[in-house]
N, C-alpha and C. Protein backbone atom coordinates (compact mmCIF):
# COMPACT_ATOMS: atom_id res chain seq x y z
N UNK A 1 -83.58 -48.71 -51.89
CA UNK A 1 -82.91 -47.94 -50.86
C UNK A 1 -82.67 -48.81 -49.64
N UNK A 2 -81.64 -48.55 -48.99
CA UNK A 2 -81.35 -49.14 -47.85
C UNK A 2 -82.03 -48.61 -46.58
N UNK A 3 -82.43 -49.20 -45.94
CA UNK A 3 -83.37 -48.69 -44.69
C UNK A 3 -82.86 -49.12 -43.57
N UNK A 4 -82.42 -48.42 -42.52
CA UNK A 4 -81.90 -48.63 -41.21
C UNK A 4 -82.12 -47.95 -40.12
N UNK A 5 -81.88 -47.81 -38.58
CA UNK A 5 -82.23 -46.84 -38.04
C UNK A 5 -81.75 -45.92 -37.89
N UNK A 6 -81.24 -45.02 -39.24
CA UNK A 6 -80.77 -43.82 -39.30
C UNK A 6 -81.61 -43.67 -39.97
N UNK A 7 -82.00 -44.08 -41.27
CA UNK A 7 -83.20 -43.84 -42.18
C UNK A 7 -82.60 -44.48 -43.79
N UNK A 8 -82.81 -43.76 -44.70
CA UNK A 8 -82.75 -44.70 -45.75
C UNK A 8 -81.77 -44.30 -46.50
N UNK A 9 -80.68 -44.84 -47.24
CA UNK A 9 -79.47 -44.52 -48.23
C UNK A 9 -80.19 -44.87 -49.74
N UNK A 10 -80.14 -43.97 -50.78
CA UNK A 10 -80.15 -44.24 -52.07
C UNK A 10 -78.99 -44.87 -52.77
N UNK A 11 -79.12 -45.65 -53.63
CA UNK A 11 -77.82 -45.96 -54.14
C UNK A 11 -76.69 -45.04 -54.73
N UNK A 12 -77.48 -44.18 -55.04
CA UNK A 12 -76.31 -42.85 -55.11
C UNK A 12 -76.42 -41.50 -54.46
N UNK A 13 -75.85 -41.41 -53.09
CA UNK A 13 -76.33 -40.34 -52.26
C UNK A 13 -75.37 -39.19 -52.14
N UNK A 14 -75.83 -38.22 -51.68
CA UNK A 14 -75.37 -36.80 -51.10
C UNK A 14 -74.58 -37.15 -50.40
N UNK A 15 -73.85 -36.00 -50.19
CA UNK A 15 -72.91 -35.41 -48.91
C UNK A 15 -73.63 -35.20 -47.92
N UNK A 16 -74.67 -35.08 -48.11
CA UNK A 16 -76.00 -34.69 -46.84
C UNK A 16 -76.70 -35.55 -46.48
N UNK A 17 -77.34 -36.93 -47.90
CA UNK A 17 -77.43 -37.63 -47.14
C UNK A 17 -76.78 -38.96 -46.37
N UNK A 18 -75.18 -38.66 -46.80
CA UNK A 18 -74.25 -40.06 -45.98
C UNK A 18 -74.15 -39.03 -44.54
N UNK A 19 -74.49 -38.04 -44.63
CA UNK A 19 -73.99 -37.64 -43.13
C UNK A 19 -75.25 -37.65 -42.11
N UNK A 20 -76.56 -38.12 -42.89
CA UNK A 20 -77.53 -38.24 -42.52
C UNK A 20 -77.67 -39.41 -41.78
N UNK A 21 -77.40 -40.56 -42.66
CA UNK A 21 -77.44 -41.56 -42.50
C UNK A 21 -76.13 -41.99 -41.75
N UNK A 22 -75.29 -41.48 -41.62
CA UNK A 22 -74.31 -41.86 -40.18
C UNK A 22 -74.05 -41.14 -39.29
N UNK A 23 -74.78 -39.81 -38.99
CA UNK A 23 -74.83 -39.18 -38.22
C UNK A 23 -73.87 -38.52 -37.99
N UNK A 24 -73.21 -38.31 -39.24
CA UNK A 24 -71.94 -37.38 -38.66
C UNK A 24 -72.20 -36.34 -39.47
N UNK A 25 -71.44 -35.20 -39.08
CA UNK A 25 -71.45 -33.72 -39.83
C UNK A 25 -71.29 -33.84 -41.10
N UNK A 26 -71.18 -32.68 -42.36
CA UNK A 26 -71.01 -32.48 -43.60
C UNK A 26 -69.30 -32.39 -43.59
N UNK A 27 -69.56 -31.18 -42.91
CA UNK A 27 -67.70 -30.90 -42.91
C UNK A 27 -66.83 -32.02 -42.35
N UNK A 28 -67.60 -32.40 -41.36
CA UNK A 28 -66.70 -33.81 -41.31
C UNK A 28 -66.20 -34.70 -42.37
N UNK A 29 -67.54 -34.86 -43.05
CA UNK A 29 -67.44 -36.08 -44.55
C UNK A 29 -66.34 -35.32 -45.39
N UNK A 30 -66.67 -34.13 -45.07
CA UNK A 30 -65.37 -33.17 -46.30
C UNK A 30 -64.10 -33.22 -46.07
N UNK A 31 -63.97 -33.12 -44.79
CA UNK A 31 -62.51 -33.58 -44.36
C UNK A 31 -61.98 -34.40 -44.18
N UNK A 32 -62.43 -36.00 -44.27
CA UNK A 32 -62.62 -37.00 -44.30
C UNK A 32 -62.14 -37.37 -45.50
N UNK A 33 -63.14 -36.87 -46.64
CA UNK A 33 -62.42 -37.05 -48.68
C UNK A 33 -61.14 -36.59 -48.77
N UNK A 34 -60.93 -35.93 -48.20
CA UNK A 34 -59.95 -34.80 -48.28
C UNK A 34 -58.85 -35.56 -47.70
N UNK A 35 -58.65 -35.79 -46.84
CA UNK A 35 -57.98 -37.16 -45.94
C UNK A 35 -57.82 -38.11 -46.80
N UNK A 36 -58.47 -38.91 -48.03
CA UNK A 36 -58.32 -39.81 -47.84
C UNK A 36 -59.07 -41.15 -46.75
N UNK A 37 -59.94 -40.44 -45.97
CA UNK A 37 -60.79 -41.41 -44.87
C UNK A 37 -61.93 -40.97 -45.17
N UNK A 38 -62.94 -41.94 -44.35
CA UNK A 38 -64.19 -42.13 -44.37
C UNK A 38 -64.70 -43.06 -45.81
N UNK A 39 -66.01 -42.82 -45.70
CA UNK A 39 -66.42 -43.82 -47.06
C UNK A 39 -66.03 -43.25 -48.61
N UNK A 40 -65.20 -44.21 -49.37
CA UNK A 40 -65.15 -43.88 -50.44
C UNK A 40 -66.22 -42.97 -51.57
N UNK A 41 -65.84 -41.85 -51.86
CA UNK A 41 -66.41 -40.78 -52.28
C UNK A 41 -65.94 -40.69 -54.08
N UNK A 42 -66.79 -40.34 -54.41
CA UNK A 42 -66.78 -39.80 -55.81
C UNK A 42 -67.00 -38.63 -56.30
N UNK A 43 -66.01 -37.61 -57.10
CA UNK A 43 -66.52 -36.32 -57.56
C UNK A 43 -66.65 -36.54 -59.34
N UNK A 44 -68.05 -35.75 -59.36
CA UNK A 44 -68.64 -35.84 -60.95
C UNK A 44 -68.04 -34.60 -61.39
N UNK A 45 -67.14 -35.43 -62.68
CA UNK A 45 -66.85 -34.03 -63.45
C UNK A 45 -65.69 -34.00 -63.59
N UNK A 46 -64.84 -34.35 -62.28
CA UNK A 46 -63.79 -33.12 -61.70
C UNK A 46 -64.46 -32.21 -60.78
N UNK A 47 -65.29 -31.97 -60.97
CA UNK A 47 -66.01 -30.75 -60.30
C UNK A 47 -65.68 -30.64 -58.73
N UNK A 48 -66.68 -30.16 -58.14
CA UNK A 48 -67.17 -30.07 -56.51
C UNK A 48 -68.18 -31.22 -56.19
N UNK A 49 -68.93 -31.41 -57.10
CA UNK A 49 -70.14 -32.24 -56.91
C UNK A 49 -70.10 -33.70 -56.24
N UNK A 50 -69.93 -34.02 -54.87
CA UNK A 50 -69.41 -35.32 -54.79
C UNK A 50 -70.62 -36.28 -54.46
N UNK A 51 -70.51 -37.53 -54.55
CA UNK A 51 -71.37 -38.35 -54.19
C UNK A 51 -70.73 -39.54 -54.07
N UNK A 52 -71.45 -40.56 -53.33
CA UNK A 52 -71.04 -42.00 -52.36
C UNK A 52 -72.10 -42.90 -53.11
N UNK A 53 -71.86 -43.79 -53.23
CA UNK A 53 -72.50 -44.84 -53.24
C UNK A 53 -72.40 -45.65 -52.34
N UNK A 54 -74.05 -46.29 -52.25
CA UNK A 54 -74.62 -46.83 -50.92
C UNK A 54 -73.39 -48.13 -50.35
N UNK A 55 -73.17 -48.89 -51.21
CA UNK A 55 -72.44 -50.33 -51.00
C UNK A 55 -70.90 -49.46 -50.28
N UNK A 56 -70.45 -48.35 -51.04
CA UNK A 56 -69.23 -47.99 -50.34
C UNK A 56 -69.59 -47.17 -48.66
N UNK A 57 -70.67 -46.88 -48.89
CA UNK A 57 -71.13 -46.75 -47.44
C UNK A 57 -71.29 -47.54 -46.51
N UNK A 58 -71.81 -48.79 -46.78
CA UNK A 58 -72.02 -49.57 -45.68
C UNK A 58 -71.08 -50.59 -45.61
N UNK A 59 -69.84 -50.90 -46.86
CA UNK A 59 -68.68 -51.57 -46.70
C UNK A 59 -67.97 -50.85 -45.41
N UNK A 60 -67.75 -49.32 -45.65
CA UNK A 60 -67.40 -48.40 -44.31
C UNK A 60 -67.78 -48.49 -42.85
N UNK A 61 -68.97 -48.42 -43.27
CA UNK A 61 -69.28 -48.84 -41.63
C UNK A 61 -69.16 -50.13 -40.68
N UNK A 62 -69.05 -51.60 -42.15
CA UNK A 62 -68.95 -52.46 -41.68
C UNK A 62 -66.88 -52.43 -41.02
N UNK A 63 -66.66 -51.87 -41.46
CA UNK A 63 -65.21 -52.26 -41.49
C UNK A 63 -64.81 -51.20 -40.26
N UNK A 64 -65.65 -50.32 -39.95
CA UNK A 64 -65.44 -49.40 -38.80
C UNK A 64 -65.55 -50.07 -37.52
C-alpha cells in the first residue's frame, strides 16, 4: 500500500477510498468519471461497481 499524508492507497481502491486519500468528496469522484476527469477509473462488470487503481491515482495527482 501506498502511504502518505492522507493515509494509505491499496492497489485496488474504492470510490471512498481515492476520495479519502485526496480529500475530495465521493460525488465529486462521480462526476469527475462521468466527465471523463479525475483519476482514471474502472467499472467491474459493466456494472456500478467502480474502482481505481493506485498507480492511476498517483499518475493523477502527479500531473495535477
Amino acid at each position: 500500500m501506498e502511504r502518505t499524508a492522507f493515509g494509505e492507497l491499496p492497489d485496488i481502491a474504492t470510490r471512498r477510498q481515492v476520495a479519502e486519500f485526496t480529500q475530495t468528496s465521493i460525488p465529486t469522484l462521480a462526476r469527475w468519471a462521468a466527465e471523463g476527469k479525475g483519476p482514471k477509473s474502472v467499472r467491474l462488470g459493466g456494472g456500478s461497481t467502480v474502482r481505481y487503481r493506485r498507480e492511476d491515482v498517483l499518475a493523477w495527482i502527479e500531473a495535477s
